[in-house]
N, C-alpha and C. Protein backbone atom coordinates (compact mmCIF):
# COMPACT_ATOMS: atom_id res chain seq x y z
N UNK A 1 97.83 266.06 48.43
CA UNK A 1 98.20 265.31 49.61
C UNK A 1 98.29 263.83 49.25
N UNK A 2 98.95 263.18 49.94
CA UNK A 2 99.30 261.35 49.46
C UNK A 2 98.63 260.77 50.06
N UNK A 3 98.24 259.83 49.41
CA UNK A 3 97.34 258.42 50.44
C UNK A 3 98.55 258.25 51.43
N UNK A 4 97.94 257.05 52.27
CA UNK A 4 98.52 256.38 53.22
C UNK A 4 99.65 255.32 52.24
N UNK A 5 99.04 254.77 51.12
CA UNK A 5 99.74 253.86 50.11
C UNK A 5 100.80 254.38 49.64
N UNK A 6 100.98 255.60 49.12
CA UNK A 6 102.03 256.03 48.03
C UNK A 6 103.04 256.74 49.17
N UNK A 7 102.60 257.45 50.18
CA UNK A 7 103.59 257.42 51.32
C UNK A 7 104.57 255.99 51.81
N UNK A 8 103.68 254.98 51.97
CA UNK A 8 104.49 253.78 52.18
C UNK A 8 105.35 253.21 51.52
N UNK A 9 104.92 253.68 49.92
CA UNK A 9 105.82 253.26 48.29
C UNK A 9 107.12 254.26 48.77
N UNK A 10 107.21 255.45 48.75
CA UNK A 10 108.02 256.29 48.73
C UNK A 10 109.06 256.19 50.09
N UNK A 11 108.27 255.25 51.13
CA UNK A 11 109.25 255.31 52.19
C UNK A 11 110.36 253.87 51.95
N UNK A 12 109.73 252.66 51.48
CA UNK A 12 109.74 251.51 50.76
C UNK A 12 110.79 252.01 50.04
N UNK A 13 110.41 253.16 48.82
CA UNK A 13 111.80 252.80 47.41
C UNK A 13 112.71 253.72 48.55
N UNK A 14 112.62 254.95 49.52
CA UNK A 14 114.20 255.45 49.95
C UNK A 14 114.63 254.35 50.74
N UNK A 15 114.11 253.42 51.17
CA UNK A 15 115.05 252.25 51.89
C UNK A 15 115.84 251.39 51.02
N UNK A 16 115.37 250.87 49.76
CA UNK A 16 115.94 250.64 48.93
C UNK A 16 116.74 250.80 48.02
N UNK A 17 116.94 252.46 47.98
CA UNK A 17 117.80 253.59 47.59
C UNK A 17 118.99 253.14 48.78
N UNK A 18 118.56 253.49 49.67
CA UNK A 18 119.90 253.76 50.59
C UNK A 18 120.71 252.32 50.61
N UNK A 19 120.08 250.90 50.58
CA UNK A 19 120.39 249.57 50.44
C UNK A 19 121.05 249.57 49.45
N UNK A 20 120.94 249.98 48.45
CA UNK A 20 121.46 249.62 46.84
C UNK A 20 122.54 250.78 46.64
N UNK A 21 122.52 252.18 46.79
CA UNK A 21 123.52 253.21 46.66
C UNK A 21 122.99 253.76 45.38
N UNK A 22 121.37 254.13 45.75
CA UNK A 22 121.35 254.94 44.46
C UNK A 22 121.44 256.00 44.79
N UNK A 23 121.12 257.53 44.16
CA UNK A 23 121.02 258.92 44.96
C UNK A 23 119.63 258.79 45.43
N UNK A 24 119.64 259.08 47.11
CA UNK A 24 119.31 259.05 48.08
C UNK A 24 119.73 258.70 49.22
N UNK A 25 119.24 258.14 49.85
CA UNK A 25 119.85 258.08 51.57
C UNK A 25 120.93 256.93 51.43
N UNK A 26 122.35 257.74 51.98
CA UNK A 26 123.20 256.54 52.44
C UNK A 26 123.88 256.62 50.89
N UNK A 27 123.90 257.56 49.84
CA UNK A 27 124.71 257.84 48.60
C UNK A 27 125.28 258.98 48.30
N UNK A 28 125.62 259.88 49.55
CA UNK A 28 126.26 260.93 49.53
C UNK A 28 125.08 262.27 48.98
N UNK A 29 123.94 261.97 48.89
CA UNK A 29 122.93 262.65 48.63
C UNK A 29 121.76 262.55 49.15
N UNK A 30 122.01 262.97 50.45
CA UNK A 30 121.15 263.06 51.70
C UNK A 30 119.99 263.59 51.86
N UNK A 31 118.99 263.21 52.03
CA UNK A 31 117.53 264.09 52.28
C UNK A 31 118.00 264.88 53.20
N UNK A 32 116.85 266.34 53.04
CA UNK A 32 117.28 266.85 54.57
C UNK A 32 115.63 266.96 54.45
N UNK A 33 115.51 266.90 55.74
CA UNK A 33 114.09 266.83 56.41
C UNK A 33 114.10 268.17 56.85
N UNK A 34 115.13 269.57 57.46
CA UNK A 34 114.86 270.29 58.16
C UNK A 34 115.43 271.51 56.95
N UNK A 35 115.18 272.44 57.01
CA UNK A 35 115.40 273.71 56.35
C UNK A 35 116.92 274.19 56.98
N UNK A 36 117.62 274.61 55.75
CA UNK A 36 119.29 275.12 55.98
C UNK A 36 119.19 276.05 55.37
N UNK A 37 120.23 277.24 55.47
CA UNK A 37 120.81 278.14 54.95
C UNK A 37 121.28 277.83 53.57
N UNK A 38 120.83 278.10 52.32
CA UNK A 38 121.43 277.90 51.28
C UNK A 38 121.71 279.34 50.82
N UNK A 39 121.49 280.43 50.70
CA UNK A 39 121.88 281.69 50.24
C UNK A 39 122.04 282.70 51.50
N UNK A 40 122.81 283.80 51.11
CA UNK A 40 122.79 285.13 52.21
C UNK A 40 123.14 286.48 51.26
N UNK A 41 122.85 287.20 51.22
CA UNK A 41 123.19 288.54 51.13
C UNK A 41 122.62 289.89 51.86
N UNK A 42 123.21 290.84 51.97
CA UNK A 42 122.68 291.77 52.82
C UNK A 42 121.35 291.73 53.50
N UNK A 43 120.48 291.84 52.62
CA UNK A 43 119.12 292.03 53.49
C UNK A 43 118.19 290.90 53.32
N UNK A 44 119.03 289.47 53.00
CA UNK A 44 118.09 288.43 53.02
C UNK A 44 118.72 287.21 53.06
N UNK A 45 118.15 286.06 53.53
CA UNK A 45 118.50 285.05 53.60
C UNK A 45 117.57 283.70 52.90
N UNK A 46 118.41 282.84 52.08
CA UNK A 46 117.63 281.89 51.24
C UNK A 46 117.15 280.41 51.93
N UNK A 47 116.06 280.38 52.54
CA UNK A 47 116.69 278.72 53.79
C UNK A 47 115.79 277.73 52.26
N UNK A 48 116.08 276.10 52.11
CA UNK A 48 116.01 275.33 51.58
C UNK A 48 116.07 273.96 51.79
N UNK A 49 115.41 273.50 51.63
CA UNK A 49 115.69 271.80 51.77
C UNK A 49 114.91 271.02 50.47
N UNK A 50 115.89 269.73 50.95
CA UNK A 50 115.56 269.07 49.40
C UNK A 50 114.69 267.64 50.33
N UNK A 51 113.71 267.07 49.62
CA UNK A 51 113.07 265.92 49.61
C UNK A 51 113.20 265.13 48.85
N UNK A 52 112.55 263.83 48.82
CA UNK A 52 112.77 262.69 47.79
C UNK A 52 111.35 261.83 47.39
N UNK A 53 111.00 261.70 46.24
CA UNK A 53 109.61 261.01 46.30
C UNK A 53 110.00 260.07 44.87
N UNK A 54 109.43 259.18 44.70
CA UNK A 54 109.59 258.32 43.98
C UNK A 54 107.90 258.47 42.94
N UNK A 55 108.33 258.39 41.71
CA UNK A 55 107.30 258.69 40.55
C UNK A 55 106.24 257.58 40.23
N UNK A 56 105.78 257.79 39.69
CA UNK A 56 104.70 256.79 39.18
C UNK A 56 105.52 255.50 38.41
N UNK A 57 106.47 255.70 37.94
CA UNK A 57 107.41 254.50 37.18
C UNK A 57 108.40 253.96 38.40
N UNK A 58 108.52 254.47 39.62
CA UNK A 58 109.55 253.82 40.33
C UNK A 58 110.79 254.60 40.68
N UNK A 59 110.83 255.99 40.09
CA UNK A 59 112.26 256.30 39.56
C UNK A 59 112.41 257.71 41.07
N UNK A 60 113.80 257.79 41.70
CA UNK A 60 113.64 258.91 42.61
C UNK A 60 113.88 259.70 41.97
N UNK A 61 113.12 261.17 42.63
CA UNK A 61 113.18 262.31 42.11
C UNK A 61 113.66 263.31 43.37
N UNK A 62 114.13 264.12 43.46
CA UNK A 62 114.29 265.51 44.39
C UNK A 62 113.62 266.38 44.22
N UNK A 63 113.14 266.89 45.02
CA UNK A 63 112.33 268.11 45.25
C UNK A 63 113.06 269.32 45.57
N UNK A 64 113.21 270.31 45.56
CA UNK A 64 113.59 271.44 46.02
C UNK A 64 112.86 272.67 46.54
N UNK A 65 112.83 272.78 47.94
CA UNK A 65 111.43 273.67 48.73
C UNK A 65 112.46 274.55 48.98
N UNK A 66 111.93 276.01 48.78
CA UNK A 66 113.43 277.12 49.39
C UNK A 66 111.75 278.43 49.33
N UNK A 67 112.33 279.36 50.62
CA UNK A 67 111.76 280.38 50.45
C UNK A 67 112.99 281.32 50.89
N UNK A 68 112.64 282.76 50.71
CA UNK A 68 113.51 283.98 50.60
C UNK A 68 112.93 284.62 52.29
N UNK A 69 114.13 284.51 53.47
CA UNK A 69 113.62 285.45 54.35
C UNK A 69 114.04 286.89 54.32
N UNK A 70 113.31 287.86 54.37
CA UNK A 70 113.72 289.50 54.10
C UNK A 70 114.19 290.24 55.01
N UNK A 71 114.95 290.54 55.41
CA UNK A 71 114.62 291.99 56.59
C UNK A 71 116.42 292.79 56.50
N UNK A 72 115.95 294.07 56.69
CA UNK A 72 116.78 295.16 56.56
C UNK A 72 118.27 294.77 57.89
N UNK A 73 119.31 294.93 56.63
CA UNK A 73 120.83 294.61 57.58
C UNK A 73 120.66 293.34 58.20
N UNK A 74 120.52 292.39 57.96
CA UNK A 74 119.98 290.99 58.33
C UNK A 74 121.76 290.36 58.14
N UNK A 75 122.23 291.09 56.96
CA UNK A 75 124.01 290.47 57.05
C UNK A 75 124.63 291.66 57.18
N UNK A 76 126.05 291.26 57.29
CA UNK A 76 127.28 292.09 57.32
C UNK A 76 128.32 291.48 56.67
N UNK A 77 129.04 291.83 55.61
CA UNK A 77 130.27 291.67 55.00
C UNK A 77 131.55 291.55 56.09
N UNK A 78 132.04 290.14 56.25
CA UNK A 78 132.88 290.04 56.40
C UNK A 78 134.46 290.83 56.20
N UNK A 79 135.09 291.87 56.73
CA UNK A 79 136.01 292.34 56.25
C UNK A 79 137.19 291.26 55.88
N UNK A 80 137.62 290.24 56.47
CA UNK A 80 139.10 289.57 56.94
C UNK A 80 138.67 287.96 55.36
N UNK A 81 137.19 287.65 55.40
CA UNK A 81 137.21 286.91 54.88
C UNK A 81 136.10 287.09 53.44
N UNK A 82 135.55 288.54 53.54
CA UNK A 82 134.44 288.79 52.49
C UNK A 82 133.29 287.98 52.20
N UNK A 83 133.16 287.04 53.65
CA UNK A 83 131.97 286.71 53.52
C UNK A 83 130.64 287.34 54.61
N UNK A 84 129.48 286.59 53.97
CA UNK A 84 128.17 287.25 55.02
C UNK A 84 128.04 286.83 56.03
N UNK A 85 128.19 287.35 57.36
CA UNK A 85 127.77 286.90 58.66
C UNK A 85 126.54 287.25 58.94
N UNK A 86 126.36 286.97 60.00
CA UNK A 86 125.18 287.38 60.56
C UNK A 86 125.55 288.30 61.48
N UNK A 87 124.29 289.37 61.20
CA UNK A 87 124.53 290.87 62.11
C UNK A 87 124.11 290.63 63.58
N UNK A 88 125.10 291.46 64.42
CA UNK A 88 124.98 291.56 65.79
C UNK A 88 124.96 292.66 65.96
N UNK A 89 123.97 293.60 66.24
CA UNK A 89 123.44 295.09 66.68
C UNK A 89 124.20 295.27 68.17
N UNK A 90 124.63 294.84 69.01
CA UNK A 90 125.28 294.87 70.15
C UNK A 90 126.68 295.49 70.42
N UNK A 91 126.53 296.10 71.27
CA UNK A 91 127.74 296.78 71.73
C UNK A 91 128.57 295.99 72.45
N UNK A 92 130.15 296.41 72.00
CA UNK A 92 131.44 295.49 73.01
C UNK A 92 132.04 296.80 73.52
N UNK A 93 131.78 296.93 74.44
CA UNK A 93 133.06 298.05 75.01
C UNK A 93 134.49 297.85 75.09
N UNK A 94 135.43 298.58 74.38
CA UNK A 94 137.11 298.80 74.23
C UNK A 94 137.58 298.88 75.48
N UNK A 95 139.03 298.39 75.57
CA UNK A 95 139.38 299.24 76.63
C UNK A 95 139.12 300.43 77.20
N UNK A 96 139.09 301.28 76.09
CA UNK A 96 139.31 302.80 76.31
C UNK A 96 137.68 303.31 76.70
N UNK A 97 136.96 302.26 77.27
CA UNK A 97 135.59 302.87 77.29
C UNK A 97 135.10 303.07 76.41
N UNK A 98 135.03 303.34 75.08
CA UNK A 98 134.65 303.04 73.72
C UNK A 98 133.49 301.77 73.49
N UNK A 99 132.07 302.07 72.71
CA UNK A 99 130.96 301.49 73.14
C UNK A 99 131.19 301.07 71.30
N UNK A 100 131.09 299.91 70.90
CA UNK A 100 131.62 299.51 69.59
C UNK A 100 130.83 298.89 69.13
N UNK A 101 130.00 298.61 68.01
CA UNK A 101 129.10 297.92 67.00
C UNK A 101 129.88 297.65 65.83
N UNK A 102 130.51 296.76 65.89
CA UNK A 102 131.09 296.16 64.46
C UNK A 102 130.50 295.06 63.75
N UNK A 103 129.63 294.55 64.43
CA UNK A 103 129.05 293.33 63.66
C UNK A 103 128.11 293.78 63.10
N UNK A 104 127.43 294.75 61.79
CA UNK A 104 126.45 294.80 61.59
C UNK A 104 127.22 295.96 60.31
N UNK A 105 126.19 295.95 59.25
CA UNK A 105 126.38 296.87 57.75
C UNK A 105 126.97 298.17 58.24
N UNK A 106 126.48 298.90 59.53
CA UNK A 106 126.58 300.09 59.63
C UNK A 106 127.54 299.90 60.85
N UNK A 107 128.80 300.42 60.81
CA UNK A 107 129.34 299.82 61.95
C UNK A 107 129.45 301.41 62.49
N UNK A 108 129.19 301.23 64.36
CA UNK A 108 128.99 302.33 64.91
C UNK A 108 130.59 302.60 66.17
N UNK A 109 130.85 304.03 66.41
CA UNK A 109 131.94 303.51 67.40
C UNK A 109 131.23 304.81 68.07
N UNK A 110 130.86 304.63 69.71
CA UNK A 110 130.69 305.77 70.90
C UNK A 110 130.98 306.48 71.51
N UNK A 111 131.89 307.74 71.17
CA UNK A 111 132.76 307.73 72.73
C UNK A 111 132.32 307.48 74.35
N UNK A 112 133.30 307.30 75.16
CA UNK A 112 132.55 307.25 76.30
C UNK A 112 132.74 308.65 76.74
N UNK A 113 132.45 309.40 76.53
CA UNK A 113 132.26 310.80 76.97
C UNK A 113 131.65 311.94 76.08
N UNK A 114 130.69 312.24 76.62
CA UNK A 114 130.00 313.18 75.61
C UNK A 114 131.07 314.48 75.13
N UNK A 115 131.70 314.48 75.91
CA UNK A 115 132.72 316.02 75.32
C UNK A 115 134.14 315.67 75.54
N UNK A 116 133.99 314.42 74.30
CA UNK A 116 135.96 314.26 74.30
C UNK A 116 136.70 315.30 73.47
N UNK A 117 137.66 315.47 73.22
CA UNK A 117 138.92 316.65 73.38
C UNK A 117 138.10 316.73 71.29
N UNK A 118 138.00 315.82 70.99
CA UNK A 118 138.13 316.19 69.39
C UNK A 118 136.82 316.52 68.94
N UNK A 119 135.76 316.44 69.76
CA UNK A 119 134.71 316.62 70.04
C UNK A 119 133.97 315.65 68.92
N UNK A 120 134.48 314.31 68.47
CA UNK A 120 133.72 313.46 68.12
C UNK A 120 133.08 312.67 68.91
N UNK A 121 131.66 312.29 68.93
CA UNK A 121 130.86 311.10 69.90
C UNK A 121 130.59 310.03 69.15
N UNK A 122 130.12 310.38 68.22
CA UNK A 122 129.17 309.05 67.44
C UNK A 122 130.49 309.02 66.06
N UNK A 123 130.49 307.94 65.69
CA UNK A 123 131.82 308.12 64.49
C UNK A 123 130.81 306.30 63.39
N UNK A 124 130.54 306.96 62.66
CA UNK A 124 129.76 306.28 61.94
C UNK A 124 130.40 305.50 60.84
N UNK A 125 130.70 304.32 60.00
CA UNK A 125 131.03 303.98 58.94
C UNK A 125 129.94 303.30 58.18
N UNK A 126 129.83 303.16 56.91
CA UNK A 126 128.85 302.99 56.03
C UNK A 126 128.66 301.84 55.33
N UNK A 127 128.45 301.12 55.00
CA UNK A 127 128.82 299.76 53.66
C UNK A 127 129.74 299.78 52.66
N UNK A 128 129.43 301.21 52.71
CA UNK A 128 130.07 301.43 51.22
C UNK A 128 131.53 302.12 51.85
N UNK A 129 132.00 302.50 52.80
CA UNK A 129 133.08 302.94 53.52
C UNK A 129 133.21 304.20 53.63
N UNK A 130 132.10 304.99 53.46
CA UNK A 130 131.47 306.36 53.95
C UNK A 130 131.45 306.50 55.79
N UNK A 131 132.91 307.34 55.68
CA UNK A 131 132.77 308.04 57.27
C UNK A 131 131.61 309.05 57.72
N UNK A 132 130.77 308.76 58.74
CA UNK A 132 130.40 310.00 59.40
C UNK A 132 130.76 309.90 60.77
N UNK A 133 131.20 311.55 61.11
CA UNK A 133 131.90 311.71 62.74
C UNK A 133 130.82 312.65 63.29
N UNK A 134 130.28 313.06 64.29
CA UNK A 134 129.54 314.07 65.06
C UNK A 134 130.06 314.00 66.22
N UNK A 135 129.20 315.25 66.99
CA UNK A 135 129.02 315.61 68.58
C UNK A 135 128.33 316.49 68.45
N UNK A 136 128.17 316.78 69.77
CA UNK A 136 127.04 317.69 70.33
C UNK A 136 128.18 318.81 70.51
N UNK A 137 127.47 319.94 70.34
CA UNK A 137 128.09 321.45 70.76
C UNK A 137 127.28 322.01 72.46
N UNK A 138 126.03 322.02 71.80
CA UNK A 138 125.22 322.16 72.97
C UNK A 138 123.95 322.46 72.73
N UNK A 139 123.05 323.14 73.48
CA UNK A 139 121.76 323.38 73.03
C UNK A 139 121.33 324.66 72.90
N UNK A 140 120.64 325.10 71.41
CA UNK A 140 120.91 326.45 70.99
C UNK A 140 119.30 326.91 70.91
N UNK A 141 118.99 328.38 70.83
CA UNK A 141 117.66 328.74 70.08
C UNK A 141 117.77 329.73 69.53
N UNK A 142 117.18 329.42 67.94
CA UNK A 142 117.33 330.35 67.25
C UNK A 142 115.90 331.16 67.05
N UNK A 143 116.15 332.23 66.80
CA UNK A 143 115.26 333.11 66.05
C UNK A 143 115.15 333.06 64.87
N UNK A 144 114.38 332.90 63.62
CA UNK A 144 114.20 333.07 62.27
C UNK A 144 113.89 335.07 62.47
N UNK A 145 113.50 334.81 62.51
CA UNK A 145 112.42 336.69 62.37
C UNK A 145 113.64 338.06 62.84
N UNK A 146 114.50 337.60 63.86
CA UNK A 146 115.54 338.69 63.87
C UNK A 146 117.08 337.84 63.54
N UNK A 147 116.97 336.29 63.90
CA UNK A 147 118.48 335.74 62.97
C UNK A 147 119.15 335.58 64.21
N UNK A 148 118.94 335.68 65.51
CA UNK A 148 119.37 336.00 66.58
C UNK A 148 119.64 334.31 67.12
N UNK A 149 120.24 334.10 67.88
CA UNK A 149 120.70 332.39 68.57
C UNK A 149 121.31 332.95 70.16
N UNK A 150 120.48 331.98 70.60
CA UNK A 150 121.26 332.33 72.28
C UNK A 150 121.17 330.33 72.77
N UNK A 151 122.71 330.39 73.44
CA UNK A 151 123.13 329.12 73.51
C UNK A 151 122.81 329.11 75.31
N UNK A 152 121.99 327.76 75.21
CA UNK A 152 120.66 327.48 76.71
C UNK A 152 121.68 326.58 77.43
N UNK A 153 122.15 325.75 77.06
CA UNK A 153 123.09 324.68 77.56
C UNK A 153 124.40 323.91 76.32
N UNK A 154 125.90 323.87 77.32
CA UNK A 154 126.59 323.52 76.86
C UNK A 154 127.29 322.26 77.32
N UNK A 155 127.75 321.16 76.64
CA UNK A 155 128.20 319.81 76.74
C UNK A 155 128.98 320.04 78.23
N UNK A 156 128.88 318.79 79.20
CA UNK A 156 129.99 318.91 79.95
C UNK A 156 130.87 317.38 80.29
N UNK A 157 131.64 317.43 80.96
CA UNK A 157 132.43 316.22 80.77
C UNK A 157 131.06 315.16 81.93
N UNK A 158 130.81 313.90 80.69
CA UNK A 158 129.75 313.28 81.58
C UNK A 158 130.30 311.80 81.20
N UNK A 159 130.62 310.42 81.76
CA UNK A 159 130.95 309.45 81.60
C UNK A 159 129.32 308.90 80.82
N UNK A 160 129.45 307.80 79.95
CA UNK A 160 128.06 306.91 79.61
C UNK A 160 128.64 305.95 79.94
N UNK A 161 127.59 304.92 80.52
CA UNK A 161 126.94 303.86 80.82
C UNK A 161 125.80 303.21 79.85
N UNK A 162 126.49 301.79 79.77
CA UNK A 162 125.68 301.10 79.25
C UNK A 162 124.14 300.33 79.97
N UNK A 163 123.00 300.27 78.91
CA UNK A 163 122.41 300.12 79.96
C UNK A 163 121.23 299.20 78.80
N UNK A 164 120.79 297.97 79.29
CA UNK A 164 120.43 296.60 79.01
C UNK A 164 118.96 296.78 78.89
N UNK A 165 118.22 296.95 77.81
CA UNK A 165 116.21 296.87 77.99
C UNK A 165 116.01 295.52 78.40
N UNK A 166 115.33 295.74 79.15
CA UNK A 166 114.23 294.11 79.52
C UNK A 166 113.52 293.91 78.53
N UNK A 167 113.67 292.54 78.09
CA UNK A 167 112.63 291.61 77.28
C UNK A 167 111.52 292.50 77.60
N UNK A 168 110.54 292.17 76.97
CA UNK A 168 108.96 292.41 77.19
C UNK A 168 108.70 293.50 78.35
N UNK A 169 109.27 294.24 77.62
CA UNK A 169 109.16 295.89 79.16
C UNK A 169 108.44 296.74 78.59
N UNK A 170 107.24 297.14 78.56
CA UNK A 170 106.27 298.47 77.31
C UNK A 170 106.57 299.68 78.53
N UNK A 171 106.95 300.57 77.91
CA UNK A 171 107.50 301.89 78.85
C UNK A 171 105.91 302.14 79.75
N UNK A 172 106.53 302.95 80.51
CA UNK A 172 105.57 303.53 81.15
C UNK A 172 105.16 305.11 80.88
């Protein structure tokens, strides 16, 4: 930690930096006081900032503070420009009633009807550009011991609705 003194030296030489045009303030090589985005890839983000302190001889130096934030699908690959955005888990509904997740690694498309004609619901794409399509048939029970299946309930034409969780709601 710094005295009260060598804080005052160091605030002293960046004023004098920025007065004179050396690298530091006011020379196209800006302190940043607040943490930025310097890296992104899929499941992490690099934030960073640089400081400035002046040495025991007088001379400025930069610092470089960066930590790594982690978390799963945190980006998404840009298709149009191949860069990393930031993922949006959120649905846009299509015209066609179609419940759509494109902003995010795993992009999802819904039908709005549990039993459309091709009998796809959920139509999945991958990172890697791996299709998956499903639906429901209906609800079956099987027997292991005689091999036997008797079908309990079958899909019927049902519209979905979107529907919004409350912040801070613990089920009941």
């Amino acid at each position: 930690m710094k005295t009260a003194r060598a804080m005052a030296w160091s605030l002293l030489s960046l004023s004098l930096c920025a007065q004179t045009g050396t690298p530091g303030l006011g020379s196209g090589l800006e302190a940043v006081d607040r943490y930025q985005i310097a890296g992104r890839g899929a499941h992490h983000r690099v934030w960073a900032r640089v400081t400035w302190e002046t040495n025991a001889l007088g001379q400025l130096a930069a610092h470089t503070n960066a930590y790594t934030e982690l978390a799963t699908g945190l980006h998404y690959r840009d298709p149009s420009s191949g860069e990393w955005r930031e993922s949006d888990p959120s649905f846009e509904l299509s015209e066609e009633g179609y419940a759509v997740a494109a902003k995010c690694q795993h992009q999802v498309v819904i039908a709005p009807n549990l039993n459309p004609p091709d009998g796809v619901v959920v139509d999945l794409q991958t990172p890697e550009g791996r299709r998956w399509r499903g639906g429901i048939v209906g609800l079956n029970l099987f027997d292991p011991s005689s091999g036997k299946n008797l079908q309990i309930a079958a899909v019927r034409e049902v519209a979905g609705t979107q529907v919004r969780a409350r912040e801070n709601q613990r089920p009941t």
